[in-house]
PDB file of N, CA and C in Angstrom:
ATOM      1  N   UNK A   1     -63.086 -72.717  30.475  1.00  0.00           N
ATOM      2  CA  UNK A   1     -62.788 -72.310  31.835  1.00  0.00           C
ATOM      3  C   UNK A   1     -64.030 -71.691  32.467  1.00  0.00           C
ATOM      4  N   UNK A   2     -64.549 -71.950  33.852  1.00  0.00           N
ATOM      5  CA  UNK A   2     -65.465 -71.300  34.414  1.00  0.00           C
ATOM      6  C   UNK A   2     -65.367 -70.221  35.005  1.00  0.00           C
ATOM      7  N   UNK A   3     -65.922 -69.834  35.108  1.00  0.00           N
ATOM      8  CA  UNK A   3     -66.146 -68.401  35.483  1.00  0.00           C
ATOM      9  C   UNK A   3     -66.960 -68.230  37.313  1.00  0.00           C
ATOM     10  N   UNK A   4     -66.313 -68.699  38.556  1.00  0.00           N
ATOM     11  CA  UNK A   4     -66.771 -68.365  39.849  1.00  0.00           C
ATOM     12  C   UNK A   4     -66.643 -66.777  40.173  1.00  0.00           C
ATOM     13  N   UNK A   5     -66.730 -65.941  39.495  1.00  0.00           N
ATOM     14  CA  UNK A   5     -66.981 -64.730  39.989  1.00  0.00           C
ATOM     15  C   UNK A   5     -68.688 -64.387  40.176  1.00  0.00           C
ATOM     16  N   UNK A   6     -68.875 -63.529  41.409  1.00  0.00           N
ATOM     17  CA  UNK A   6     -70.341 -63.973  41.199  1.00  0.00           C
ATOM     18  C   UNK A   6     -71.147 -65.123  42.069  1.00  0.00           C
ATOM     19  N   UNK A   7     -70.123 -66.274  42.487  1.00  0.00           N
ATOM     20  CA  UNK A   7     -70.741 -67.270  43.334  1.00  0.00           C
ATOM     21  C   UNK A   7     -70.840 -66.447  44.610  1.00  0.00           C
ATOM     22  N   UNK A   8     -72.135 -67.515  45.024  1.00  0.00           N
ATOM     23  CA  UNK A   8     -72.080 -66.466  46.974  1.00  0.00           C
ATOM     24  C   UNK A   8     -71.849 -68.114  47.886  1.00  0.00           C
ATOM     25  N   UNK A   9     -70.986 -67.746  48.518  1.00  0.00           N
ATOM     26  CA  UNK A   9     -70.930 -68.710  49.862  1.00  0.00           C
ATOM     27  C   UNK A   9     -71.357 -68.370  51.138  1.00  0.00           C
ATOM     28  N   UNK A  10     -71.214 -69.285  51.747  1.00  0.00           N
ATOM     29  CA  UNK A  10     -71.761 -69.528  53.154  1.00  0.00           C
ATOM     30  C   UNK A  10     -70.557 -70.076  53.794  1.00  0.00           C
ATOM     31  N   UNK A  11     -69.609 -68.952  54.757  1.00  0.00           N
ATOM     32  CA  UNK A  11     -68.714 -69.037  55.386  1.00  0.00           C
ATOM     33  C   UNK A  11     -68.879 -70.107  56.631  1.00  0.00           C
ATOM     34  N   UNK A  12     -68.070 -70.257  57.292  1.00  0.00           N
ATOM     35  CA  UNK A  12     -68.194 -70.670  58.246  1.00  0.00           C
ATOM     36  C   UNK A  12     -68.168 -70.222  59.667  1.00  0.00           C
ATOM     37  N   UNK A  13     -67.500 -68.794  59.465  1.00  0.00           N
ATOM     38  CA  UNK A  13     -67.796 -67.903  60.632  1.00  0.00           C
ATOM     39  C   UNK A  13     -68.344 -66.473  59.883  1.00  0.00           C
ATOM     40  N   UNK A  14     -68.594 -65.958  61.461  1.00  0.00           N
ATOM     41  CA  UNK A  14     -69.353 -64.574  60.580  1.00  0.00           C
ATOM     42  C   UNK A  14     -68.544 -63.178  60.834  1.00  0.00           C
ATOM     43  N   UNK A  15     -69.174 -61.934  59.706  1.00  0.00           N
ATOM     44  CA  UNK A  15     -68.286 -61.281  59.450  1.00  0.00           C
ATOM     45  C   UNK A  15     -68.225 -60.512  61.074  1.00  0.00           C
ATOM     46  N   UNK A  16     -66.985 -59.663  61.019  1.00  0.00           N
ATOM     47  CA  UNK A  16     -67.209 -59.360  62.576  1.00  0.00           C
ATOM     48  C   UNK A  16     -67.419 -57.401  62.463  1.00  0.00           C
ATOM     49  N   UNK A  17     -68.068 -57.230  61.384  1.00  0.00           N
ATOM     50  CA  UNK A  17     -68.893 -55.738  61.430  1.00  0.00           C
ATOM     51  C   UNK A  17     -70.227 -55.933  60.898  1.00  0.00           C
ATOM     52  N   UNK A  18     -71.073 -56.570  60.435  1.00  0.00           N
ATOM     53  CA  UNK A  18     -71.958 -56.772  60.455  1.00  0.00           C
ATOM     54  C   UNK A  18     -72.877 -58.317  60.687  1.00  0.00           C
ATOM     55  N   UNK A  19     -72.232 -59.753  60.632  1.00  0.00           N
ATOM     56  CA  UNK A  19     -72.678 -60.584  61.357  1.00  0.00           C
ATOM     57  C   UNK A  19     -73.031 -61.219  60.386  1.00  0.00           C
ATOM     58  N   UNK A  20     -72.959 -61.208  58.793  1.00  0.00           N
ATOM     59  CA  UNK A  20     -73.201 -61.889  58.104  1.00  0.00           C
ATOM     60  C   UNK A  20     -72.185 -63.400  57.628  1.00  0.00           C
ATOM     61  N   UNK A  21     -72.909 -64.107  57.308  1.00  0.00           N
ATOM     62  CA  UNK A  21     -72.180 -65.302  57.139  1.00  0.00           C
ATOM     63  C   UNK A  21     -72.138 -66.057  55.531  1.00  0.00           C
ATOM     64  N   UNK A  22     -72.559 -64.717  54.860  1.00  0.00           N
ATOM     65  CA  UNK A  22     -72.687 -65.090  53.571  1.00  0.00           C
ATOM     66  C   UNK A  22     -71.095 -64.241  52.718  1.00  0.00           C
ATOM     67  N   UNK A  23     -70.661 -64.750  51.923  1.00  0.00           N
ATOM     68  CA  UNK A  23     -70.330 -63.840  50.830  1.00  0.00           C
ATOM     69  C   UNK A  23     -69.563 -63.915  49.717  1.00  0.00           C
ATOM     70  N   UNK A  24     -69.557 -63.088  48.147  1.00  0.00           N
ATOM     71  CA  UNK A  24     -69.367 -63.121  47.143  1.00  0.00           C
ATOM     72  C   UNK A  24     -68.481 -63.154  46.793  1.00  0.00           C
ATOM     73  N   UNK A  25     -68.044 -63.887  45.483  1.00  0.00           N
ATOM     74  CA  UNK A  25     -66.871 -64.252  45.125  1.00  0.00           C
ATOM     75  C   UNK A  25     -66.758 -63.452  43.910  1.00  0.00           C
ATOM     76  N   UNK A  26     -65.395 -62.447  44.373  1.00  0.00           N
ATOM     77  CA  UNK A  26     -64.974 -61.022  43.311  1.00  0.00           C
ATOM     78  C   UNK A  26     -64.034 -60.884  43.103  1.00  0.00           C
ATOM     79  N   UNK A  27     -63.694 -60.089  41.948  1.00  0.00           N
ATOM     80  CA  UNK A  27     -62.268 -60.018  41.374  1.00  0.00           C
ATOM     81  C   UNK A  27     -61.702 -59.587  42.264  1.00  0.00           C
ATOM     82  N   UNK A  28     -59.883 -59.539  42.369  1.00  0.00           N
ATOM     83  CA  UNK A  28     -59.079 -58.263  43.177  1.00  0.00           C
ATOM     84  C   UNK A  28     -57.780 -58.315  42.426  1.00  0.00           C
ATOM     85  N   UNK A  29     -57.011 -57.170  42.739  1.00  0.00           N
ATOM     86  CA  UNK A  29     -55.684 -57.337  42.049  1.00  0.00           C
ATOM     87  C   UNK A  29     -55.068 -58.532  42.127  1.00  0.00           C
ATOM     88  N   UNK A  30     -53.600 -58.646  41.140  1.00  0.00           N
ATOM     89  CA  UNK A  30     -52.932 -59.485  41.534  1.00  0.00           C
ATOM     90  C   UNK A  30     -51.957 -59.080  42.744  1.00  0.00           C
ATOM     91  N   UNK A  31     -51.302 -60.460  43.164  1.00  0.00           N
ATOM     92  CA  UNK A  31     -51.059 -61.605  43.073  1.00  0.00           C
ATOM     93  C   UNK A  31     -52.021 -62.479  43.303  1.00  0.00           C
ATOM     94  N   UNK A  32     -53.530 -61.643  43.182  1.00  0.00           N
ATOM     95  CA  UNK A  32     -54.674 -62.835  44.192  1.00  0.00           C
ATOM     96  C   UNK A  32     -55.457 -62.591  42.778  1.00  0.00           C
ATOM     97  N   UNK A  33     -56.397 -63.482  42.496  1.00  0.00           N
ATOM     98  CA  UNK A  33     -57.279 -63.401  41.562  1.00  0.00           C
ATOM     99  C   UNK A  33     -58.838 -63.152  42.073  1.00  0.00           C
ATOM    100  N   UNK A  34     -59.223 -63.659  42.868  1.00  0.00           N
ATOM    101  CA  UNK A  34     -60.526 -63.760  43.511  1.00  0.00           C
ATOM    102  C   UNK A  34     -60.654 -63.431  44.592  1.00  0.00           C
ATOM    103  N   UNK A  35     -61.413 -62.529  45.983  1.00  0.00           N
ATOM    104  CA  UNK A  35     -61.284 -62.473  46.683  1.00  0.00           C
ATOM    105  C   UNK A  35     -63.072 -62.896  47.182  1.00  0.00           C
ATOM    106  N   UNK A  36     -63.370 -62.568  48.514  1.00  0.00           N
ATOM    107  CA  UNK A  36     -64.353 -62.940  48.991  1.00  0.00           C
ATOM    108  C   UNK A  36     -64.647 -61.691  49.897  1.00  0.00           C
ATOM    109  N   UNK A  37     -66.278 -60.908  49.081  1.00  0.00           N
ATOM    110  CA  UNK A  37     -66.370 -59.556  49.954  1.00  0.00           C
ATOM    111  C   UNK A  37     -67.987 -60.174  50.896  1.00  0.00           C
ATOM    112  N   UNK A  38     -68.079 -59.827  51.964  1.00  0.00           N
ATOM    113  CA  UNK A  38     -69.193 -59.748  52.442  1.00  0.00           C
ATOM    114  C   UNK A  38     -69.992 -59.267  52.039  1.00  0.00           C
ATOM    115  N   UNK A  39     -71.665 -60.442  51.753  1.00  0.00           N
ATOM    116  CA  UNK A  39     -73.078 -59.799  51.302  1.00  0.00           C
ATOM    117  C   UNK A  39     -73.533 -59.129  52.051  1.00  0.00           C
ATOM    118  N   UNK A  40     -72.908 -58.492  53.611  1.00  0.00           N
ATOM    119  CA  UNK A  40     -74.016 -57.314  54.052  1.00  0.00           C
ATOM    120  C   UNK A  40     -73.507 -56.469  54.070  1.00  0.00           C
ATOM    121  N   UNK A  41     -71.693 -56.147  54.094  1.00  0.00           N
ATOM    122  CA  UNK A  41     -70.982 -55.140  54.282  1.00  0.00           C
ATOM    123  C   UNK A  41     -70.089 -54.481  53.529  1.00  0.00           C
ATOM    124  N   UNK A  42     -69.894 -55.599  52.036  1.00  0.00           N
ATOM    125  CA  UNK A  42     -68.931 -55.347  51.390  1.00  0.00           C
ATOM    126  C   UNK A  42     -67.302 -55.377  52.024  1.00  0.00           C
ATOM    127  N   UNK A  43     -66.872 -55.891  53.333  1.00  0.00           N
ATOM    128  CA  UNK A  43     -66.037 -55.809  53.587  1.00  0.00           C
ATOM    129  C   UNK A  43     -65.520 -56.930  53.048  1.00  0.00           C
ATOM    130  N   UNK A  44     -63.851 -57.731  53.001  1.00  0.00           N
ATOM    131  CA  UNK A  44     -63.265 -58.140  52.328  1.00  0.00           C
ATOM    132  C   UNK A  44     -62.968 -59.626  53.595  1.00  0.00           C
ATOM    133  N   UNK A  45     -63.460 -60.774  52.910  1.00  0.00           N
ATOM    134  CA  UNK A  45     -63.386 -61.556  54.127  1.00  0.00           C
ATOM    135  C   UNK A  45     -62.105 -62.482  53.986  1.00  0.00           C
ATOM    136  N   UNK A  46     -61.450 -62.410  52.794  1.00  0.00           N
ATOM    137  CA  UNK A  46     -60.123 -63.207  52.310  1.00  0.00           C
ATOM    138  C   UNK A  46     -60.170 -63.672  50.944  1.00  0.00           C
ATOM    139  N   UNK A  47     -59.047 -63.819  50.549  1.00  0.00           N
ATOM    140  CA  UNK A  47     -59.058 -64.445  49.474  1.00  0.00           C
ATOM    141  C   UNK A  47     -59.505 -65.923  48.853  1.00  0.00           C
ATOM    142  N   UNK A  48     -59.733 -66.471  48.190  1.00  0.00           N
ATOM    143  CA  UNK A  48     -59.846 -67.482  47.485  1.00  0.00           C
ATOM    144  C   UNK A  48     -58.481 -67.966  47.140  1.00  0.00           C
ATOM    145  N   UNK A  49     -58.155 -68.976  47.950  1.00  0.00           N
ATOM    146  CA  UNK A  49     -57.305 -69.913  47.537  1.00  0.00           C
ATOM    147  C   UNK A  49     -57.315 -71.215  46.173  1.00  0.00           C
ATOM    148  N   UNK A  50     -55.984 -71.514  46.037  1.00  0.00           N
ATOM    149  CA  UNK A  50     -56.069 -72.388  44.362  1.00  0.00           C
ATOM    150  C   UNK A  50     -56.954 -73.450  45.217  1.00  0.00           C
ATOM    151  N   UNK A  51     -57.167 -73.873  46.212  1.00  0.00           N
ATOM    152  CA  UNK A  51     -57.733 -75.014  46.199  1.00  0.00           C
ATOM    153  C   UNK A  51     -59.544 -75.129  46.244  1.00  0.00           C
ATOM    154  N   UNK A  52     -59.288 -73.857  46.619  1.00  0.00           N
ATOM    155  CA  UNK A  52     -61.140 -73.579  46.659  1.00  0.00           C
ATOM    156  C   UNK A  52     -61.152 -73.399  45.150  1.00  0.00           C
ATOM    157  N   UNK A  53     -60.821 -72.247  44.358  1.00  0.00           N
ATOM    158  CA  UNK A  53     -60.211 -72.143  43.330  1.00  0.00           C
ATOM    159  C   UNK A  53     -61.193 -73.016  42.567  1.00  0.00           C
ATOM    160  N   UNK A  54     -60.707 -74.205  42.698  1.00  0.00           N
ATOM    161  CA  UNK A  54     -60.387 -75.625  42.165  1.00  0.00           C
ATOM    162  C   UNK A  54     -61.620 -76.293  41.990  1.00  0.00           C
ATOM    163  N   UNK A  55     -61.786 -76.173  43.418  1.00  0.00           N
ATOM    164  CA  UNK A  55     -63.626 -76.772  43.471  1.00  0.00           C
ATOM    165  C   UNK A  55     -64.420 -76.373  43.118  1.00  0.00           C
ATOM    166  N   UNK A  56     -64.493 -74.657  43.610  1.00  0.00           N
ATOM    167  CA  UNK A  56     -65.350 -74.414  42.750  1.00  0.00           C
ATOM    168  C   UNK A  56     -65.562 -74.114  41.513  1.00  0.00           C
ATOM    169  N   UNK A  57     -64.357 -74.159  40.758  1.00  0.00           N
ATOM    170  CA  UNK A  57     -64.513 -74.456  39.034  1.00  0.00           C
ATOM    171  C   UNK A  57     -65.130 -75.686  38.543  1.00  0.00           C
ATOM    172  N   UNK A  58     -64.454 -76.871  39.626  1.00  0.00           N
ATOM    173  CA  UNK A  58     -64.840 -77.810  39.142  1.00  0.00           C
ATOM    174  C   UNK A  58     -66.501 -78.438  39.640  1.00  0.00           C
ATOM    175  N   UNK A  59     -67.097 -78.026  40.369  1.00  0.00           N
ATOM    176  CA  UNK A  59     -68.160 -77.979  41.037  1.00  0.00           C
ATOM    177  C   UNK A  59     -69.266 -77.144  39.898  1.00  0.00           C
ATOM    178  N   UNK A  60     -68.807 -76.022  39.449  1.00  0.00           N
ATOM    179  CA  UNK A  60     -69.352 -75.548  38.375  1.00  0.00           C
ATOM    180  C   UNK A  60     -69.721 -76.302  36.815  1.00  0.00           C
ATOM    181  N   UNK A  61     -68.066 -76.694  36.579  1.00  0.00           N
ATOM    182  CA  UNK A  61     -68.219 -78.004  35.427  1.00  0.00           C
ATOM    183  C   UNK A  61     -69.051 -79.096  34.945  1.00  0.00           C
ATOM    184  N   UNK A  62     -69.760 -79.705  36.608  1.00  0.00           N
ATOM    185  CA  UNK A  62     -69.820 -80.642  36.892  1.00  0.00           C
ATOM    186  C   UNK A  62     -71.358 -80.597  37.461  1.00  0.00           C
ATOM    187  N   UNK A  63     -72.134 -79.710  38.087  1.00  0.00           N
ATOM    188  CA  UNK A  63     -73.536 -78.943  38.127  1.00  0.00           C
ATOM    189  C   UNK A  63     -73.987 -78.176  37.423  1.00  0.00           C
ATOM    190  N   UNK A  64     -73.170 -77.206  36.519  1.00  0.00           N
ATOM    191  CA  UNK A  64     -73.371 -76.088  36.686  1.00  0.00           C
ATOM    192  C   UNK A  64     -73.704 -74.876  37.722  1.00  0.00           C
ATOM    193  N   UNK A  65     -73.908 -73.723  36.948  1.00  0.00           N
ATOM    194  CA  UNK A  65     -73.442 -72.553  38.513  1.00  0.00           C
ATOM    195  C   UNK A  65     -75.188 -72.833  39.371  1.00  0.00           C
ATOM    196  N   UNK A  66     -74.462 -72.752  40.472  1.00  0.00           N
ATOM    197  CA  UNK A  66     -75.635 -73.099  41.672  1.00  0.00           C
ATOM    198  C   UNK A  66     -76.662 -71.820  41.916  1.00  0.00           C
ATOM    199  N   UNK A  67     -77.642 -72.364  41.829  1.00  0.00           N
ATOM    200  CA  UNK A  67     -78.447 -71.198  42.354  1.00  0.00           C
ATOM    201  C   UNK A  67     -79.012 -70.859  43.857  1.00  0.00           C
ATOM    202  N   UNK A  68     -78.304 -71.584  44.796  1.00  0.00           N
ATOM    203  CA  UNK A  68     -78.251 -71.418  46.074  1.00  0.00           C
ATOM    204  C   UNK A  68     -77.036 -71.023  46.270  1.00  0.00           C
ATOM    205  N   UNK A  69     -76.751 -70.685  47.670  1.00  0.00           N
ATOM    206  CA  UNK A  69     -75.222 -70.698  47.988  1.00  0.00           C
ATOM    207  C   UNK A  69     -74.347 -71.569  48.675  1.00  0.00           C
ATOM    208  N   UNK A  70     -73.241 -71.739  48.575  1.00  0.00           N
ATOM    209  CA  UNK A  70     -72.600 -72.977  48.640  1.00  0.00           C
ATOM    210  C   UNK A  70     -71.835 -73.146  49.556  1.00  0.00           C
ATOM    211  N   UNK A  71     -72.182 -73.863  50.590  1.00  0.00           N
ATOM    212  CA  UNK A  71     -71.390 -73.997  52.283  1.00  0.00           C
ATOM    213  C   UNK A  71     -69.835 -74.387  52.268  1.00  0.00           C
ATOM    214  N   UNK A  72     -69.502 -73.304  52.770  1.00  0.00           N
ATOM    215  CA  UNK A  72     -68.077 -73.587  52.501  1.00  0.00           C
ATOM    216  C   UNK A  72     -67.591 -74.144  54.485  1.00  0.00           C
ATOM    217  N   UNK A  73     -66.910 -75.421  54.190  1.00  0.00           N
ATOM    218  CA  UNK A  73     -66.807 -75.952  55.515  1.00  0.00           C
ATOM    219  C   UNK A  73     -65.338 -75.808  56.131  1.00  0.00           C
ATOM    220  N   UNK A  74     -64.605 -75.919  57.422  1.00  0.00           N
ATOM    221  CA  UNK A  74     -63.708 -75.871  57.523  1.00  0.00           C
ATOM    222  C   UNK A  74     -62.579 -77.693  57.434  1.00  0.00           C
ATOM    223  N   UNK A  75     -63.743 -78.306  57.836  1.00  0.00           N
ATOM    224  CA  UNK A  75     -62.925 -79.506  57.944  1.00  0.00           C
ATOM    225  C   UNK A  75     -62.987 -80.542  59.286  1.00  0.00           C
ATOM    226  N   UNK A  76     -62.669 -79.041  60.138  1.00  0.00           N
ATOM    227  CA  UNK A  76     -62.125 -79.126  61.640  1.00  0.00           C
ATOM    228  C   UNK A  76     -63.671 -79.281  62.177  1.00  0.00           C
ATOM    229  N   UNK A  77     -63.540 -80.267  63.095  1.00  0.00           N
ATOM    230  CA  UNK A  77     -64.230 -80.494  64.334  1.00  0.00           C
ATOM    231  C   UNK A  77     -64.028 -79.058  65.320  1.00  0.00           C
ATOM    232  N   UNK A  78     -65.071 -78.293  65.682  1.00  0.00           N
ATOM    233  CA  UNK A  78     -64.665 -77.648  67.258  1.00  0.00           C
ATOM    234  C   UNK A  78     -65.267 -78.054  68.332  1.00  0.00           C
ATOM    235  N   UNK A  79     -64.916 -77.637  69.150  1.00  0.00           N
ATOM    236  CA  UNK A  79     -65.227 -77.790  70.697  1.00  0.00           C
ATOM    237  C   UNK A  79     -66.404 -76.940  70.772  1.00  0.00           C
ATOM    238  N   UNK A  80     -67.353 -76.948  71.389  1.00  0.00           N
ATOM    239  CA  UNK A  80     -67.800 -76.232  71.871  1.00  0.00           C
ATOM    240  C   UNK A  80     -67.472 -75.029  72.833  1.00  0.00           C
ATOM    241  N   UNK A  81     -67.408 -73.766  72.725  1.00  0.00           N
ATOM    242  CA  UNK A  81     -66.714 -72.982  73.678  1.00  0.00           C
ATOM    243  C   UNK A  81     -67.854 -72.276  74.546  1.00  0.00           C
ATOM    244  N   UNK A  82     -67.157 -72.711  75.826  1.00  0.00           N
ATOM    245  CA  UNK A  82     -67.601 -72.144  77.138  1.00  0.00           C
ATOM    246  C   UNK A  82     -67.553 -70.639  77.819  1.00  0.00           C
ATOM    247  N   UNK A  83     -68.107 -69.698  77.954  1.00  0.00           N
ATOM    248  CA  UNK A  83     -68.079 -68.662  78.479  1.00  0.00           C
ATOM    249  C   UNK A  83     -66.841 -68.178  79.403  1.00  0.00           C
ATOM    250  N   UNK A  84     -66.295 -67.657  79.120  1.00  0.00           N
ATOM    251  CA  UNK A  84     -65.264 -66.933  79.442  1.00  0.00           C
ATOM    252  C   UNK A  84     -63.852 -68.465  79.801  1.00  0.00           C
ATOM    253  N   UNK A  85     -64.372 -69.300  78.985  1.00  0.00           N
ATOM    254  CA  UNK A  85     -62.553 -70.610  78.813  1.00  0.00           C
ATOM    255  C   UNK A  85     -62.173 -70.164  78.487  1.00  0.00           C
ATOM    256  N   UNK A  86     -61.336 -69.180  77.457  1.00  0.00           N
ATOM    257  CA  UNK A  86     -59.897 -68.673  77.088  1.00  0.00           C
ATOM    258  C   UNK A  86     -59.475 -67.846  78.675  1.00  0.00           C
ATOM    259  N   UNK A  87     -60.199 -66.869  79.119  1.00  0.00           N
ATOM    260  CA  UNK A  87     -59.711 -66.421  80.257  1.00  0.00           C
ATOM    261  C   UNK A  87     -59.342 -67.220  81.045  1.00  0.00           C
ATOM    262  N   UNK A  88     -59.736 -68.287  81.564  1.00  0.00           N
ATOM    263  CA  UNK A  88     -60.177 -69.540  82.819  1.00  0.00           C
ATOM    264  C   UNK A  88     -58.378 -70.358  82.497  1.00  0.00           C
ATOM    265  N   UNK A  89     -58.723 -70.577  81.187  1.00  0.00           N
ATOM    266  CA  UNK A  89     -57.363 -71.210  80.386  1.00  0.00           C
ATOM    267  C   UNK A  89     -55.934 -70.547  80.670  1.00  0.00           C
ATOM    268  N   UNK A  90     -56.034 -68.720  80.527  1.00  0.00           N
ATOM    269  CA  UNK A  90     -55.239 -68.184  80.741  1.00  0.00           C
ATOM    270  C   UNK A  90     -54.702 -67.980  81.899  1.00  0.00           C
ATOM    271  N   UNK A  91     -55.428 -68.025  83.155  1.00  0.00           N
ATOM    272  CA  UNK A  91     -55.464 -67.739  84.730  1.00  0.00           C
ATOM    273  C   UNK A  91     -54.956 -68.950  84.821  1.00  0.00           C
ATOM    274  N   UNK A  92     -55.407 -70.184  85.140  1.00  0.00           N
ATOM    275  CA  UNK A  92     -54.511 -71.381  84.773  1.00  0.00           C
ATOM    276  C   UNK A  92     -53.053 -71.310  84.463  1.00  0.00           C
ATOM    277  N   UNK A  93     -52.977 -71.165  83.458  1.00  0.00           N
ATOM    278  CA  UNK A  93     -51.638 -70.990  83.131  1.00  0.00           C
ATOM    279  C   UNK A  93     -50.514 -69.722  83.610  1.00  0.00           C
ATOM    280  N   UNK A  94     -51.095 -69.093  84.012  1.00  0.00           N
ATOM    281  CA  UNK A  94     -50.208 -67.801  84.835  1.00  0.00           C
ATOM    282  C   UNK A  94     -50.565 -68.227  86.084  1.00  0.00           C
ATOM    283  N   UNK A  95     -51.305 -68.465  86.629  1.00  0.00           N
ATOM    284  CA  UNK A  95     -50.997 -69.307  87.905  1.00  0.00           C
ATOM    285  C   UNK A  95     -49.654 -70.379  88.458  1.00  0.00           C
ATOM    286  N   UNK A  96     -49.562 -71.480  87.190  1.00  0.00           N
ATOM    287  CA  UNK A  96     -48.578 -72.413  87.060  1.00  0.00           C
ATOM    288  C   UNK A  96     -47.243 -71.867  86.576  1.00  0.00           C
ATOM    289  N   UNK A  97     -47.026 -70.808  85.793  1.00  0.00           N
ATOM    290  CA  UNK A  97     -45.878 -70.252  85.772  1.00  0.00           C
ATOM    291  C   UNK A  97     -45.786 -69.597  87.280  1.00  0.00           C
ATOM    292  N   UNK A  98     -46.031 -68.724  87.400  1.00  0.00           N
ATOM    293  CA  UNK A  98     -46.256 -68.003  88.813  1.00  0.00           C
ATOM    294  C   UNK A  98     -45.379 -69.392  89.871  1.00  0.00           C
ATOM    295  N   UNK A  99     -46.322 -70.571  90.453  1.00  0.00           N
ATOM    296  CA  UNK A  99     -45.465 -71.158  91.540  1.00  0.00           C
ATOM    297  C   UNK A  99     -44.539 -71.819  90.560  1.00  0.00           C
ATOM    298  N   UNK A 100     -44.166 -71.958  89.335  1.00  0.00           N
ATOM    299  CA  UNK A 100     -42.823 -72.429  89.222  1.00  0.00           C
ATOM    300  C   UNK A 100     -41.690 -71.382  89.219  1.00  0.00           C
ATOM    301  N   UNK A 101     -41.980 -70.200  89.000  1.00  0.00           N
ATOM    302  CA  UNK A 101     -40.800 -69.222  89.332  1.00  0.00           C
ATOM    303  C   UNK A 101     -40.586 -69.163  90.702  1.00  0.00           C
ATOM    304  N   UNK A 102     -42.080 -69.166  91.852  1.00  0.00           N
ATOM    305  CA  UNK A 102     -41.643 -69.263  93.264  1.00  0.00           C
ATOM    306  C   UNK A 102     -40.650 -70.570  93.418  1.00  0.00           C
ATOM    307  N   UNK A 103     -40.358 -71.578  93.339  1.00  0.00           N
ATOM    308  CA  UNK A 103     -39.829 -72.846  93.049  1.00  0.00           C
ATOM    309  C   UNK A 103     -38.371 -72.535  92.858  1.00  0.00           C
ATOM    310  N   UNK A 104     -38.680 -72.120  91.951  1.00  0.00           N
ATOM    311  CA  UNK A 104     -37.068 -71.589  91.386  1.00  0.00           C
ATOM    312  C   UNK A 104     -36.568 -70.349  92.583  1.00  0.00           C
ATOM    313  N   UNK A 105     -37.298 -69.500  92.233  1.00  0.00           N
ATOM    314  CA  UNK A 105     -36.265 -68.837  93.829  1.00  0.00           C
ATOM    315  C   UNK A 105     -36.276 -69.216  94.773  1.00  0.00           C
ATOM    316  N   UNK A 106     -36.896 -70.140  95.167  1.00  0.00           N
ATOM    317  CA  UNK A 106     -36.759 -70.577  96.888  1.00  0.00           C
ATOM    318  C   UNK A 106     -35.506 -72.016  96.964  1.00  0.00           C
ATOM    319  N   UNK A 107     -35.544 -72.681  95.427  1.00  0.00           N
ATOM    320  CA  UNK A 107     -34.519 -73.468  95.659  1.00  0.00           C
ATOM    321  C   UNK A 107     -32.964 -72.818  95.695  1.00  0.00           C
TER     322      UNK A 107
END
């Protein structure tokens, strides 16, 4: 069995108290076995799921342990986000509720 305690990744977003985008893979109680603390802050960025788990045991097996760190990806395509679109998005949409309640009381 391998041993990923000790690996460092490369998140995909960054931490949001110090800005790092790196971090280590460490024990924690159960029900979780592994968790993931930030390399600049030590804060706790989530757990390690069986499926990461998985890879990176088996990624270990199969290279051995990496001596870089290892990009952990989401999958997902994003959008590019635009300066203040969630607001723009939100005004939008309370706008359009807004004249459909006028709608409704005037019918």
């Amino acid at each position: 069995m391998s041993n990923i305690l000790g690996l460092i990744v490369v998140l995909p977003d960054r931490c949001g108290n110090c800005n790092s985008n790196t971090a280590i893979v460490g024990s924690c109680p159960p029900p979780h076995f592994t968790k993931l603390y930030c390399d600049g802050c030590d804060c706790g960025r989530g757990h390690v799921g069986h499926d990461l788990y998985a890879f990176l045991e088996e990624f270990i097996k199969q290279f051995g342990r990496p001596t870089e760190p290892i990009v952990l990806r989401t999958g997902r395509v994003r959008e590019p986000e635009q300066p203040g679109g969630d607001a723009a998005q939100l005004k939008l949409q309370l706008k359009e509720t807004v004249n459909e309640n006028e709608r409704t009381v005037s019918e």
